[in-house]
PDB file of N, CA and C in Angstrom:
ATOM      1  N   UNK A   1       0.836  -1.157   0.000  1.00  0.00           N
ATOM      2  CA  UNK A   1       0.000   0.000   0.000  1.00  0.00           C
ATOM      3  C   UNK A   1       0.897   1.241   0.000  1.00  0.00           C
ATOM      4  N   UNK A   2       0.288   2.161  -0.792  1.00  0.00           N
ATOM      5  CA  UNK A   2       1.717   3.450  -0.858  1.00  0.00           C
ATOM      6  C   UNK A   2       0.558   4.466   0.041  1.00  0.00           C
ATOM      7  N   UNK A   3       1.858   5.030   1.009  1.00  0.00           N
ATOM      8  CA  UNK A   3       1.672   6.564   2.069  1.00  0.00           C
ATOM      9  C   UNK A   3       1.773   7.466   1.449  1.00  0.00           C
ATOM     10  N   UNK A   4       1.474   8.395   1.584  1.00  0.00           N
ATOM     11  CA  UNK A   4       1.918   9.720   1.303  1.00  0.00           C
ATOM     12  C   UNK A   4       3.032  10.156   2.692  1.00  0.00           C
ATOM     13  N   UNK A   5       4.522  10.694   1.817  1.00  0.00           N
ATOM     14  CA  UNK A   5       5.294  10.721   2.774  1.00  0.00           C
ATOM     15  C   UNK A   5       5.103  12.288   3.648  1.00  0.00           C
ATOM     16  N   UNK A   6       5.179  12.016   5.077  1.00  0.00           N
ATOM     17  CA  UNK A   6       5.272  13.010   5.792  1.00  0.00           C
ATOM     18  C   UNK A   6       6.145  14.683   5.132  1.00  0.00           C
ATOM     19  N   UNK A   7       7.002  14.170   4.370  1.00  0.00           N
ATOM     20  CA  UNK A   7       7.990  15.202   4.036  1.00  0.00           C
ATOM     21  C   UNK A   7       6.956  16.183   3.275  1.00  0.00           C
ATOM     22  N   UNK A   8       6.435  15.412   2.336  1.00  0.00           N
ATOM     23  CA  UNK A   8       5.451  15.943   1.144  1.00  0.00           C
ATOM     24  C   UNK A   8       4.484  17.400   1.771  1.00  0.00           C
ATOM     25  N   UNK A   9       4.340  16.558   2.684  1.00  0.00           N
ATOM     26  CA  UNK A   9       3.316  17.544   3.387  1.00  0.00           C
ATOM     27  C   UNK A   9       3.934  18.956   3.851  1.00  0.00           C
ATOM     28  N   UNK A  10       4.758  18.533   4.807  1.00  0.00           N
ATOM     29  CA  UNK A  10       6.014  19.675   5.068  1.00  0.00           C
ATOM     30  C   UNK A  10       6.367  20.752   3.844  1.00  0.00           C
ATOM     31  N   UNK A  11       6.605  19.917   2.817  1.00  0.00           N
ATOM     32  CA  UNK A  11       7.069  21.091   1.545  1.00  0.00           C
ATOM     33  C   UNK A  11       5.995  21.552   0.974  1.00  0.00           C
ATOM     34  N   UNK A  12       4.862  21.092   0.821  1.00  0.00           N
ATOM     35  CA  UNK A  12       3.609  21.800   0.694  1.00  0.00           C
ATOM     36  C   UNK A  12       3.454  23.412   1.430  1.00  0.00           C
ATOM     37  N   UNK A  13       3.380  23.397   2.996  1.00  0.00           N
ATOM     38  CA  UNK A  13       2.969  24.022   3.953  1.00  0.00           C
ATOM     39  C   UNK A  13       4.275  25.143   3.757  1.00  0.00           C
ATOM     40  N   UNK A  14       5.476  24.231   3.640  1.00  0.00           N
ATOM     41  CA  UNK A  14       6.232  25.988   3.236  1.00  0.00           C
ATOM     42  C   UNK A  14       6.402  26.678   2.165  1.00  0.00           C
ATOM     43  N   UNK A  15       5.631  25.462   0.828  1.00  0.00           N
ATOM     44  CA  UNK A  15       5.709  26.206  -0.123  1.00  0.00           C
ATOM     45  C   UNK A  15       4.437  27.728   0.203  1.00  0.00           C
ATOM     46  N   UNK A  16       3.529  26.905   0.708  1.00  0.00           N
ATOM     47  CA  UNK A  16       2.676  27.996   1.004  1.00  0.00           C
ATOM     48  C   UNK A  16       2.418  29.419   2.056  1.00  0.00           C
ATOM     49  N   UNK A  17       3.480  28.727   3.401  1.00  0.00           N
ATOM     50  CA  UNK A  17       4.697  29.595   4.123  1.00  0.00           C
ATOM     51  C   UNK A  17       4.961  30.728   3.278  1.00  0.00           C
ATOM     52  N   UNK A  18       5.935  30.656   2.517  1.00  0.00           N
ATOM     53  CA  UNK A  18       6.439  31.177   1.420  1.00  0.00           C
ATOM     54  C   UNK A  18       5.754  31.983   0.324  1.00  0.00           C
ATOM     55  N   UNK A  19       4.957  31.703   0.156  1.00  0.00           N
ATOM     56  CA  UNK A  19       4.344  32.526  -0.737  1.00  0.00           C
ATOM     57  C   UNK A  19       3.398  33.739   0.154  1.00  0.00           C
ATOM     58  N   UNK A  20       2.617  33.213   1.047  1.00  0.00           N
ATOM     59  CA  UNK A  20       2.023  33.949   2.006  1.00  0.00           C
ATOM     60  C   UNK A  20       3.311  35.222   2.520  1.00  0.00           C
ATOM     61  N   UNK A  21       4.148  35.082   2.989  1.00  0.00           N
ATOM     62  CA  UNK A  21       5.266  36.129   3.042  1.00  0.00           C
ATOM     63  C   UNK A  21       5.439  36.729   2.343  1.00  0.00           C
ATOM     64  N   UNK A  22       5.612  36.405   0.867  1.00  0.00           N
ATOM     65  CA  UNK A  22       6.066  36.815  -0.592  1.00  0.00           C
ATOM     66  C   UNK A  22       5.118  38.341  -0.473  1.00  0.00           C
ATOM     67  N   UNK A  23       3.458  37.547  -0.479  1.00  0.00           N
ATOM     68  CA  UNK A  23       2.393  38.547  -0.707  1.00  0.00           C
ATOM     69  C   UNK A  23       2.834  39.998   0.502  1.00  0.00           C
ATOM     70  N   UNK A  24       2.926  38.977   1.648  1.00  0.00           N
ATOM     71  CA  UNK A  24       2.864  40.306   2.776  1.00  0.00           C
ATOM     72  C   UNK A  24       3.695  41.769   2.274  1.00  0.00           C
ATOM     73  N   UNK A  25       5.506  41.223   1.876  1.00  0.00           N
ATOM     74  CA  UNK A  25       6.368  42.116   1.433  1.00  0.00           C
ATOM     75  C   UNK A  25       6.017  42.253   0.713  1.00  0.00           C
ATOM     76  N   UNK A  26       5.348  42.493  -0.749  1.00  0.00           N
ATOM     77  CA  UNK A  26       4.650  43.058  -1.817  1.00  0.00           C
ATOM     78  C   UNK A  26       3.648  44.173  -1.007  1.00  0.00           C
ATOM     79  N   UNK A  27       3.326  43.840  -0.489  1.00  0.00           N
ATOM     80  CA  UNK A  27       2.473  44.852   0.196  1.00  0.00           C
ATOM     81  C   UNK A  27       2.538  45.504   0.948  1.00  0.00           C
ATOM     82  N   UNK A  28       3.905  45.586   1.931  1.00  0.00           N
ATOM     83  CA  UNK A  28       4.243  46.465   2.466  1.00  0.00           C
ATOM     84  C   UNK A  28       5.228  47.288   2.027  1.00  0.00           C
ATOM     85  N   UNK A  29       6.178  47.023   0.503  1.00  0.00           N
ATOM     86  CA  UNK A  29       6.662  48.074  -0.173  1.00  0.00           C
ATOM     87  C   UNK A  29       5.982  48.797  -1.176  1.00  0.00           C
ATOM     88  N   UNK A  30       4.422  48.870  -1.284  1.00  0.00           N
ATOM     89  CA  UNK A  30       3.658  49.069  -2.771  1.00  0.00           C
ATOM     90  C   UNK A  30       3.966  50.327  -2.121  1.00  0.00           C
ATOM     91  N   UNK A  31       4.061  51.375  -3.605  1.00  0.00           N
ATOM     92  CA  UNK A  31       4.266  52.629  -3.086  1.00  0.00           C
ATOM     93  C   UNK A  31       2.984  53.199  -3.041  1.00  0.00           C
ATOM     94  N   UNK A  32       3.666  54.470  -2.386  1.00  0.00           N
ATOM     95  CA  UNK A  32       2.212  55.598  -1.672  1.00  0.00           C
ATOM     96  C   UNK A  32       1.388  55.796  -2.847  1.00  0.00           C
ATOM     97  N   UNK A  33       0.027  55.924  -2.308  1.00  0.00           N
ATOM     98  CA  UNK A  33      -0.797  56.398  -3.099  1.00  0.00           C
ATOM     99  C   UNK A  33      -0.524  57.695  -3.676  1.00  0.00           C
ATOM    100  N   UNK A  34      -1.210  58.271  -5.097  1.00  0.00           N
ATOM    101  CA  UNK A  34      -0.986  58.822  -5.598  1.00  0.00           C
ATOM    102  C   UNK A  34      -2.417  59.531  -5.842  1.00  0.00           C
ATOM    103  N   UNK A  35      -2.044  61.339  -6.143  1.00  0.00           N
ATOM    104  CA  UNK A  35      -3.564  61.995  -6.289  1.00  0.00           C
ATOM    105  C   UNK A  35      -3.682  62.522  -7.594  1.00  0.00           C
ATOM    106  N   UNK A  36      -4.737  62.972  -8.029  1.00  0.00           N
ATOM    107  CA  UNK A  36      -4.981  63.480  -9.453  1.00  0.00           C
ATOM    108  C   UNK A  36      -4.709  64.931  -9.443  1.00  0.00           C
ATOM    109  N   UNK A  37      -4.090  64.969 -10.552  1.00  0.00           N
ATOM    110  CA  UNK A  37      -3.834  66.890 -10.433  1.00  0.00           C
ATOM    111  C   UNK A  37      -4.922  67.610  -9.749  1.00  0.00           C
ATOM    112  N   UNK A  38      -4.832  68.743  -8.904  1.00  0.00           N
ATOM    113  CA  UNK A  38      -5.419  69.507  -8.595  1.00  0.00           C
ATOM    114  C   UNK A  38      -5.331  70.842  -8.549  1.00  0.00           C
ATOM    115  N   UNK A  39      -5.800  71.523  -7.958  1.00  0.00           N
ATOM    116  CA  UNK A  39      -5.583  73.363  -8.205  1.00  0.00           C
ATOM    117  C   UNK A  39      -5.832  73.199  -9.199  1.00  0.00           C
ATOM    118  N   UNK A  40      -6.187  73.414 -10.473  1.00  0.00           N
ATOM    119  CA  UNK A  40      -6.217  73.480 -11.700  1.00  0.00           C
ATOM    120  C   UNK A  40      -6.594  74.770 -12.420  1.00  0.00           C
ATOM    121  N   UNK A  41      -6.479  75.797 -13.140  1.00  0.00           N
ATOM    122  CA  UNK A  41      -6.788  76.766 -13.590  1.00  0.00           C
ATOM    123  C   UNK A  41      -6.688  77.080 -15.004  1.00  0.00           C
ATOM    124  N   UNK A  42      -7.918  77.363 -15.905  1.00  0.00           N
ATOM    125  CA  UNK A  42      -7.465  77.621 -17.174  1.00  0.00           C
ATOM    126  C   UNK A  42      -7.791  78.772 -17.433  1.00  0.00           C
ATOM    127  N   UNK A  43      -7.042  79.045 -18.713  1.00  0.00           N
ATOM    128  CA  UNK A  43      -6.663  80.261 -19.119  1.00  0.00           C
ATOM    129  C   UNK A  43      -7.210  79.928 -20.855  1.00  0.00           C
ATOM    130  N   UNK A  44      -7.931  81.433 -21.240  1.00  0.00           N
ATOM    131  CA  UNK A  44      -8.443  81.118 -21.727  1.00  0.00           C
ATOM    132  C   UNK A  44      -8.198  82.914 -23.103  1.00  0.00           C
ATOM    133  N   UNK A  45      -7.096  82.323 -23.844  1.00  0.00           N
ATOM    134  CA  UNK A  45      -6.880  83.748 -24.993  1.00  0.00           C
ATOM    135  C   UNK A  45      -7.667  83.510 -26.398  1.00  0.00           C
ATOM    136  N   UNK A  46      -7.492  84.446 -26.923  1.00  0.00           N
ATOM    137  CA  UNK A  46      -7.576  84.424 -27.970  1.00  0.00           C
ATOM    138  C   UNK A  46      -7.632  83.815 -29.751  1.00  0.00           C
ATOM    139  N   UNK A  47      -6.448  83.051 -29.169  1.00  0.00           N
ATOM    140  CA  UNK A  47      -6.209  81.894 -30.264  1.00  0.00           C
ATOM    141  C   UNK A  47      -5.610  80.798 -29.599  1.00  0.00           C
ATOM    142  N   UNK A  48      -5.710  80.645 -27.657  1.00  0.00           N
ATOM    143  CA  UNK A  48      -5.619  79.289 -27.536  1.00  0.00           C
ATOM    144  C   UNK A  48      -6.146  79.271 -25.922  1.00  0.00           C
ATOM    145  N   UNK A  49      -6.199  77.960 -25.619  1.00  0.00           N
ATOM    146  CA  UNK A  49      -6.929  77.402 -24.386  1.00  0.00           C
ATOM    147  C   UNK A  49      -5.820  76.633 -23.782  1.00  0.00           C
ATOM    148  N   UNK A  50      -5.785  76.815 -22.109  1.00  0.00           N
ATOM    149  CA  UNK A  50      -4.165  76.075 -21.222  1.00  0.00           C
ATOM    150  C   UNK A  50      -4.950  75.643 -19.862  1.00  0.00           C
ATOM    151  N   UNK A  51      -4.690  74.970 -19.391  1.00  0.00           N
ATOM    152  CA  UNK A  51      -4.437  74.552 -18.255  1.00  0.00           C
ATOM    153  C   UNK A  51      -3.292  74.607 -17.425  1.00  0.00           C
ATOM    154  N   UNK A  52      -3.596  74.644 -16.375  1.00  0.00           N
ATOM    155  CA  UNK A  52      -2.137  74.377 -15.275  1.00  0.00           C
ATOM    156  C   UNK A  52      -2.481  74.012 -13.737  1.00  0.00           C
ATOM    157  N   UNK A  53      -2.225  72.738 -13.398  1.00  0.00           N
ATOM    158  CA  UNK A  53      -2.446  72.336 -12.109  1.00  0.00           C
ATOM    159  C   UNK A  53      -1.151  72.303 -11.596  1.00  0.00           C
ATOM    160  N   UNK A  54      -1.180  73.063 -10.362  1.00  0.00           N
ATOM    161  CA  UNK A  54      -0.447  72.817  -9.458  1.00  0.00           C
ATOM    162  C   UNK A  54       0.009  71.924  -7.921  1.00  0.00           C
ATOM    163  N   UNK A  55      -0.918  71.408  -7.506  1.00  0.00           N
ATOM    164  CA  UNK A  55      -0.676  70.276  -7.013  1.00  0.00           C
ATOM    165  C   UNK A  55      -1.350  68.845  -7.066  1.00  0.00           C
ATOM    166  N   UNK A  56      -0.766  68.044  -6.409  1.00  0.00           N
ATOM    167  CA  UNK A  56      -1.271  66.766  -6.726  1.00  0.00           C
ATOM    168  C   UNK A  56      -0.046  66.131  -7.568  1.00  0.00           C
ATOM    169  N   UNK A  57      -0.425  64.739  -8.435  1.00  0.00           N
ATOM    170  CA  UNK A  57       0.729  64.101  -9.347  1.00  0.00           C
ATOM    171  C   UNK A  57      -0.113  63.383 -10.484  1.00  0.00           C
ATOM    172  N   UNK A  58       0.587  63.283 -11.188  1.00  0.00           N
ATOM    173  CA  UNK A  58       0.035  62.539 -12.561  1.00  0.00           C
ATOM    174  C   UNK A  58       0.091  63.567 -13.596  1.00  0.00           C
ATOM    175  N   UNK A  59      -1.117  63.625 -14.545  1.00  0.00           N
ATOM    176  CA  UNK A  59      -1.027  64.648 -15.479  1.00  0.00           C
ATOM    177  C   UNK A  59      -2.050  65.261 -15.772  1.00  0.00           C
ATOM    178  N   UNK A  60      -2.444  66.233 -16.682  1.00  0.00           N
ATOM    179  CA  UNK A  60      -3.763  66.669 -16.926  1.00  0.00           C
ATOM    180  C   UNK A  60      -3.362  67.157 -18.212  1.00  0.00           C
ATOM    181  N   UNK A  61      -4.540  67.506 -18.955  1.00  0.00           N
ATOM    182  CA  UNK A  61      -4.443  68.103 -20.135  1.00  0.00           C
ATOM    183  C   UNK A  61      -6.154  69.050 -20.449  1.00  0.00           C
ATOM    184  N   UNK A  62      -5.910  69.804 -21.211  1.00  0.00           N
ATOM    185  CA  UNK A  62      -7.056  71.256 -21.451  1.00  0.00           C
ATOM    186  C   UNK A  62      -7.881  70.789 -22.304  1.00  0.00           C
ATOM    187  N   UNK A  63      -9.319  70.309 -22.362  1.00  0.00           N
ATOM    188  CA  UNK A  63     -10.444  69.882 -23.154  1.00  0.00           C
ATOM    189  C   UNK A  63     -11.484  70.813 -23.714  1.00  0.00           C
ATOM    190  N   UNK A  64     -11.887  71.209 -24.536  1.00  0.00           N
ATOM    191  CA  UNK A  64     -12.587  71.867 -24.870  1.00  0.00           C
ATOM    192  C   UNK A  64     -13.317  71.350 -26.134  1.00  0.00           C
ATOM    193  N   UNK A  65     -15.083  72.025 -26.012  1.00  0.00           N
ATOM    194  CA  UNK A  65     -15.853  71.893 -26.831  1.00  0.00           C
ATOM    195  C   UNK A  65     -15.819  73.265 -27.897  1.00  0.00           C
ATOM    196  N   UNK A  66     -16.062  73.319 -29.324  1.00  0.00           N
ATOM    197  CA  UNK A  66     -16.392  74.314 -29.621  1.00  0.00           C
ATOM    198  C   UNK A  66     -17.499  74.444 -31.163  1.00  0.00           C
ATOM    199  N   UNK A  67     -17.987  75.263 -30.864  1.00  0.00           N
ATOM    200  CA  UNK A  67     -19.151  75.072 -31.969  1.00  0.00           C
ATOM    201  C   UNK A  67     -18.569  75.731 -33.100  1.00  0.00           C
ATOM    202  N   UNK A  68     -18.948  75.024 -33.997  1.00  0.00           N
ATOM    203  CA  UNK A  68     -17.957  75.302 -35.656  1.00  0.00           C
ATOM    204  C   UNK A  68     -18.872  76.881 -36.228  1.00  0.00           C
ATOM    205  N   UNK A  69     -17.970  77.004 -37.294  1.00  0.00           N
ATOM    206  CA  UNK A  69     -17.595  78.585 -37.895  1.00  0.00           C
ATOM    207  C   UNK A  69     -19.571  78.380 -38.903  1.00  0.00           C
ATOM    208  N   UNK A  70     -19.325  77.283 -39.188  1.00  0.00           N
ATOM    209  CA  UNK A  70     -21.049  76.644 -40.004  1.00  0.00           C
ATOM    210  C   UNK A  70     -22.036  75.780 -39.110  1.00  0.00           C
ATOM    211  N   UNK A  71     -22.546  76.375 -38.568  1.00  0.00           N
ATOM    212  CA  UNK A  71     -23.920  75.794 -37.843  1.00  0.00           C
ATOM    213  C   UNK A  71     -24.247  74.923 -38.302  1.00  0.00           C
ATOM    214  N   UNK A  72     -23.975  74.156 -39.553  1.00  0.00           N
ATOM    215  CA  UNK A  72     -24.828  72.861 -40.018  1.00  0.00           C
ATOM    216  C   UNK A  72     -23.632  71.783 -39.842  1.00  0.00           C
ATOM    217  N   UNK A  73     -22.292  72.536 -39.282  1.00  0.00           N
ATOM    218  CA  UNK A  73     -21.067  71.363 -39.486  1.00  0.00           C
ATOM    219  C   UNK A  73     -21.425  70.791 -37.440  1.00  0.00           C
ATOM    220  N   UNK A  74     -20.788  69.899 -37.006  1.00  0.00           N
ATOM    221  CA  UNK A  74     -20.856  69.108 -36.107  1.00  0.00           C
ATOM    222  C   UNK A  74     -19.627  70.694 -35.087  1.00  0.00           C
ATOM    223  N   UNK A  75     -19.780  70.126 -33.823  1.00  0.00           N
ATOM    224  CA  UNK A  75     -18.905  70.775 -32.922  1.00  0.00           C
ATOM    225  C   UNK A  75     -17.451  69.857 -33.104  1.00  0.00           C
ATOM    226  N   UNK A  76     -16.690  70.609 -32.775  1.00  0.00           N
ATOM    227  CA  UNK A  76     -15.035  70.552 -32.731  1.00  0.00           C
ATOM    228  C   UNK A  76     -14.387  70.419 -31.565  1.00  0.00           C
ATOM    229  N   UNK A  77     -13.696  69.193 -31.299  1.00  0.00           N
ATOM    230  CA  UNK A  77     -13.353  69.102 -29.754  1.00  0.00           C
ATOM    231  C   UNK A  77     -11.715  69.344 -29.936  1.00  0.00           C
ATOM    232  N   UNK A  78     -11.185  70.005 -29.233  1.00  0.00           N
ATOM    233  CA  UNK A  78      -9.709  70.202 -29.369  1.00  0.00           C
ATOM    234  C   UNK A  78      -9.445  69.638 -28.003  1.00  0.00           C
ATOM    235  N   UNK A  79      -7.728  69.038 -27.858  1.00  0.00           N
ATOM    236  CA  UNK A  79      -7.355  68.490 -26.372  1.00  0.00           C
ATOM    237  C   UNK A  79      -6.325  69.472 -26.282  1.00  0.00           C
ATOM    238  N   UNK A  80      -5.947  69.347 -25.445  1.00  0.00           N
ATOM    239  CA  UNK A  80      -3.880  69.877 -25.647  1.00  0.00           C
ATOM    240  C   UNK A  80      -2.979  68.723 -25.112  1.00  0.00           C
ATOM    241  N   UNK A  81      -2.182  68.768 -24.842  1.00  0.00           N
ATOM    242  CA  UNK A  81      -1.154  68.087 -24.680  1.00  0.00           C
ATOM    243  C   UNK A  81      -1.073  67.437 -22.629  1.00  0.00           C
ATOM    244  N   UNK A  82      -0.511  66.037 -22.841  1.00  0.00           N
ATOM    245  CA  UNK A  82      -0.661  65.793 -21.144  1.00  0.00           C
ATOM    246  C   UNK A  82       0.565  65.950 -20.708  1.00  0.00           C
ATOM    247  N   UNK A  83       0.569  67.206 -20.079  1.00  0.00           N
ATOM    248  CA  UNK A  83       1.130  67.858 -19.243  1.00  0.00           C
ATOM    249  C   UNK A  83       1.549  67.133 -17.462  1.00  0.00           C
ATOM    250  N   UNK A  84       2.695  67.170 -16.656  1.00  0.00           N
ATOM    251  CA  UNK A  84       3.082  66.763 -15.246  1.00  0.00           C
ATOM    252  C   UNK A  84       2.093  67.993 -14.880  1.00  0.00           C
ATOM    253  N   UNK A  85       2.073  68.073 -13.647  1.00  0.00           N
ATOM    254  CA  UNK A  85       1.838  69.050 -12.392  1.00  0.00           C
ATOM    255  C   UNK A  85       2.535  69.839 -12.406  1.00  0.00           C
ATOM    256  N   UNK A  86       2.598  71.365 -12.599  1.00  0.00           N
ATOM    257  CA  UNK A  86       3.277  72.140 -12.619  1.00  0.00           C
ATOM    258  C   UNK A  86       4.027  72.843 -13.781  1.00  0.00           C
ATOM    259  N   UNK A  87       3.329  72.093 -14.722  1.00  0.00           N
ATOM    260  CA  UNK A  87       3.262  72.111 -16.442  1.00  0.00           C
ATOM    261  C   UNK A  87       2.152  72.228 -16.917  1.00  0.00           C
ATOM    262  N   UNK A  88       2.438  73.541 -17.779  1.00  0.00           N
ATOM    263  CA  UNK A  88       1.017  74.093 -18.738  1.00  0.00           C
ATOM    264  C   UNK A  88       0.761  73.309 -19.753  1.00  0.00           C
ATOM    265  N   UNK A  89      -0.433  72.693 -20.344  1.00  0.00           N
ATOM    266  CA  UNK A  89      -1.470  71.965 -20.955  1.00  0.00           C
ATOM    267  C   UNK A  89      -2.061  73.173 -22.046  1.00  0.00           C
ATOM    268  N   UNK A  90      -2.000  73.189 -23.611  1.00  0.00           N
ATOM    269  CA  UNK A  90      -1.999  74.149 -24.036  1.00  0.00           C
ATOM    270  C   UNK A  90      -2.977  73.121 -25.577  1.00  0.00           C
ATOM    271  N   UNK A  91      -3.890  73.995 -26.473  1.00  0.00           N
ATOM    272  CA  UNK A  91      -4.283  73.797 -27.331  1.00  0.00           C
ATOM    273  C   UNK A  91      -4.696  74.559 -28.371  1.00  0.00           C
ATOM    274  N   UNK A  92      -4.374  74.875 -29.694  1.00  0.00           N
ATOM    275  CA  UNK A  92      -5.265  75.832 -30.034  1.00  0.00           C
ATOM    276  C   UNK A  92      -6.809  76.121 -30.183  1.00  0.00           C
ATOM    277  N   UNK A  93      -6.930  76.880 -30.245  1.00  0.00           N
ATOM    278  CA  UNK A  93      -8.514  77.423 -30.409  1.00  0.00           C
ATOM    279  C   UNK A  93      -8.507  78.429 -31.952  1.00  0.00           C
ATOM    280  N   UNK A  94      -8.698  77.904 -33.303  1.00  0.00           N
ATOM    281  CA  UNK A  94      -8.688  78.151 -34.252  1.00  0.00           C
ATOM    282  C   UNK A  94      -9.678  79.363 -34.357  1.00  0.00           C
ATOM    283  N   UNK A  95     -10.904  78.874 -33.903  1.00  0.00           N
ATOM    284  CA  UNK A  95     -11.855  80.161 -34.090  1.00  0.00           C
ATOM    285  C   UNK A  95     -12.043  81.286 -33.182  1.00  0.00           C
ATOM    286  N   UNK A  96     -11.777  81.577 -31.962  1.00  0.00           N
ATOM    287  CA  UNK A  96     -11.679  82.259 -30.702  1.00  0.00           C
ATOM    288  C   UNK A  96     -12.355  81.850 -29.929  1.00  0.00           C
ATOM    289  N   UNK A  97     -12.650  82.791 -28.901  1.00  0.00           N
ATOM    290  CA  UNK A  97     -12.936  82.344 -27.341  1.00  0.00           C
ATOM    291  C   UNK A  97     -14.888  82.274 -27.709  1.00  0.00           C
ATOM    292  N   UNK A  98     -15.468  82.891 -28.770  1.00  0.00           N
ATOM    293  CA  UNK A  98     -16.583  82.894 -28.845  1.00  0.00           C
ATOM    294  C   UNK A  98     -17.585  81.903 -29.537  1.00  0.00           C
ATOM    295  N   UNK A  99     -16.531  80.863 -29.788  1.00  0.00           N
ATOM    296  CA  UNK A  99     -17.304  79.639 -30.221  1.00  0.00           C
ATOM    297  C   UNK A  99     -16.811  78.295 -29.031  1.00  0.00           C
ATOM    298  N   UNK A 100     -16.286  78.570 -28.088  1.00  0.00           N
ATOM    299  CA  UNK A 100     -15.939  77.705 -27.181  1.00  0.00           C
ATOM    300  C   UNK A 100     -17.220  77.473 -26.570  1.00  0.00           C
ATOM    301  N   UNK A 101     -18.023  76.565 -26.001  1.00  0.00           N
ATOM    302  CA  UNK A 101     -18.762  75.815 -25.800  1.00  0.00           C
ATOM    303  C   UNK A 101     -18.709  75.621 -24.273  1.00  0.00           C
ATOM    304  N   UNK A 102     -17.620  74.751 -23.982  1.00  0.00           N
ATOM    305  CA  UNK A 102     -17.268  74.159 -22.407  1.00  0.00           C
ATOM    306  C   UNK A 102     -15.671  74.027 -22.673  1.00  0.00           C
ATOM    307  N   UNK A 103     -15.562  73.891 -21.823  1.00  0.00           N
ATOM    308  CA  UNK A 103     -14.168  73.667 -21.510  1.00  0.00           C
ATOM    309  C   UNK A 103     -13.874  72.992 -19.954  1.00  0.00           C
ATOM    310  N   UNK A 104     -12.661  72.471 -20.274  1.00  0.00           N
ATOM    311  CA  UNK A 104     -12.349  71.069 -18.485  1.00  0.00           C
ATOM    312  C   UNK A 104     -11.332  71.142 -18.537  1.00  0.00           C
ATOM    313  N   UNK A 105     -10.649  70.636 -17.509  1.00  0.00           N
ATOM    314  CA  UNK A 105     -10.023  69.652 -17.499  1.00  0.00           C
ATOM    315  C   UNK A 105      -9.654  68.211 -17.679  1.00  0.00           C
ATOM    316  N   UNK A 106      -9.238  67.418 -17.966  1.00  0.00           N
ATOM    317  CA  UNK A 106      -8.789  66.077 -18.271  1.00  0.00           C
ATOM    318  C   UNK A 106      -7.264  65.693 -17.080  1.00  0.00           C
ATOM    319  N   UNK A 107      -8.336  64.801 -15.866  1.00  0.00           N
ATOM    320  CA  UNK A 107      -6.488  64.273 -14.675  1.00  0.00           C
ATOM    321  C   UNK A 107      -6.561  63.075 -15.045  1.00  0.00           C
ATOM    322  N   UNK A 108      -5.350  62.556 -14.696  1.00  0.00           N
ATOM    323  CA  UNK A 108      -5.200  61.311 -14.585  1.00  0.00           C
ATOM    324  C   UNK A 108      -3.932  61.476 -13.614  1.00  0.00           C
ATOM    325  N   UNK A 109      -4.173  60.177 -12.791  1.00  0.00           N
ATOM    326  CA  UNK A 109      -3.171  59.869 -11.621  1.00  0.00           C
ATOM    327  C   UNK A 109      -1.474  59.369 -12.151  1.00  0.00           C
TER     328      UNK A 109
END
């Protein structure tokens, strides 16, 4: 009749020892959480649209809606560029500030 040897069992329990640890240190070096840009302020000229957040981390970038030069054509969404924290987010605005629609922000962590 065949046993199952005692050892078997043993290397089981630390394989799983072992991994259970593995997880713990994974989880106690995950780094700090991280926040979405904030402060955010746009600026809003003539022939272009910016953003600029100043605190927080990740990035953001300047969104805007704008209603076209022909009322029968669809609206025009322009982005600008994804910008760090503490870096301006910039896009043009082809037609001016008087066909802009809405305008946002866009964070990401």
């Amino acid at each position: 009749m065949f046993m199952k040897s005692p050892s078997r069992k043993r290397g089981f329990a630390g394989a799983v020892a072992f991994a259970a640890a593995t997880a713990g240190i994974l989880l106690a070096t995950a780094p700090a959480a991280q926040a979405a840009p904030d402060d955010c302020t746009i600026f809003s000229g003539s022939s272009t649209l910016s953003s600029l957040c100043t605190s927080g981390t990740g990035q953001h970038r300047i969104h805007a809606v704008l209603n076209p030069l022909d009322p029968r054509l669809p609206q025009r969404i322009i982005l600008g560029n994804w910008a760090p924290v503490g870096q301006t987010s910039a896009a043009s605005n082809p037609w001016g500030a008087q066909y802009v629609v809405s305008v946002w922000v866009d964070r990401v962590d």
